[in-house]
Protein backbone atom coordinates (compact mmCIF):
# COMPACT_ATOMS: atom_id res chain seq x y z
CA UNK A 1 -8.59 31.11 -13.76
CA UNK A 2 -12.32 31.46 -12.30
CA UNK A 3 -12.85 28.02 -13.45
CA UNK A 4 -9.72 26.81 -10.98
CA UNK A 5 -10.88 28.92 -8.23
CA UNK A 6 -14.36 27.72 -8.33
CA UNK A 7 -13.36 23.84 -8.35
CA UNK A 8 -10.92 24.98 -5.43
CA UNK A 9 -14.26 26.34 -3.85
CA UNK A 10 -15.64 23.08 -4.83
CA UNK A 11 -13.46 20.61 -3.31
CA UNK A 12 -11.96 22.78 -0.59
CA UNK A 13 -8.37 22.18 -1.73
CA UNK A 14 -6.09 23.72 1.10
CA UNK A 15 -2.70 23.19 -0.77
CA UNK A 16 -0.97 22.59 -4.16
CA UNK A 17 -0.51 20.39 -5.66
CA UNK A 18 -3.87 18.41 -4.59
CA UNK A 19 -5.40 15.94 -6.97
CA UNK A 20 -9.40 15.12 -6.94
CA UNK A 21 -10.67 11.51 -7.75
CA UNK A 22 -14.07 10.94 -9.08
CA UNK A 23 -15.24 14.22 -8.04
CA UNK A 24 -15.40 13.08 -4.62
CA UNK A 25 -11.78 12.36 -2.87
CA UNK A 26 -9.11 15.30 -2.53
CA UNK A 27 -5.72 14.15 -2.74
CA UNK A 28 -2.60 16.08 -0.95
CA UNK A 29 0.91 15.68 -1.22
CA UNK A 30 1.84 16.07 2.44
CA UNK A 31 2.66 12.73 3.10
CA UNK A 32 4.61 12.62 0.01
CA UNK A 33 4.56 12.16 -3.73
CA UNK A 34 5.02 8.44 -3.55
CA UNK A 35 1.83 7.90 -0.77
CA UNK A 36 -0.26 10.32 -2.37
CA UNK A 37 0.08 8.35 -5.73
CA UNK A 38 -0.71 5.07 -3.76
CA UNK A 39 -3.76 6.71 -2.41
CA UNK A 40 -5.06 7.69 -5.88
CA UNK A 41 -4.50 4.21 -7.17
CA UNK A 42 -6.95 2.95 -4.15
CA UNK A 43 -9.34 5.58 -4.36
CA UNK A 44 -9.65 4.38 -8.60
CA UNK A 45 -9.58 0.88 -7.47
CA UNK A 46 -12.51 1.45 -5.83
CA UNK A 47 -14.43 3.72 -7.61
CA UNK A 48 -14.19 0.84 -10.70
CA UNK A 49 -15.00 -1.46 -8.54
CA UNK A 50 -18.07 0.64 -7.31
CA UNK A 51 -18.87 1.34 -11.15
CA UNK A 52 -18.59 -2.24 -12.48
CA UNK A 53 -21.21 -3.25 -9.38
CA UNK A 54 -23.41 -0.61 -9.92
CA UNK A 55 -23.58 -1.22 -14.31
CA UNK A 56 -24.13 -5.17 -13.39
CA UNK A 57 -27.10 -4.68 -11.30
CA UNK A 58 -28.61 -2.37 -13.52
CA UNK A 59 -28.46 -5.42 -16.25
């Protein structure tokens, strides 16, 4: 339980369920299951993307 209240600390997560991408996006569901879902998917997209630039520069 310390462990959950110390990421909710972390990521200042207001409401339940939330979901965090890459350490670095919080994710609600007050728009709805189905938008917050879509917003995940984006939030990955681009976070590959990001990773995939950064690992072929460092080549």
């Amino acid at each position: 339980m310390r462990e959950a209240e110390k990421v909710q600390r972390e990521f200042v997560i207001a409401s339940t369920p939330s979901l965090v991408v890459a350490g670095k996006y919080v994710v609600s569901m007050k728009g709805g299951q189905r938008h917050a879902l879509d917003v995940v998917d984006l939030l990955i997209s681009k976070e590959r993307a990001a990773d995939t630039a950064l690992q072929a520069t460092s080549k």
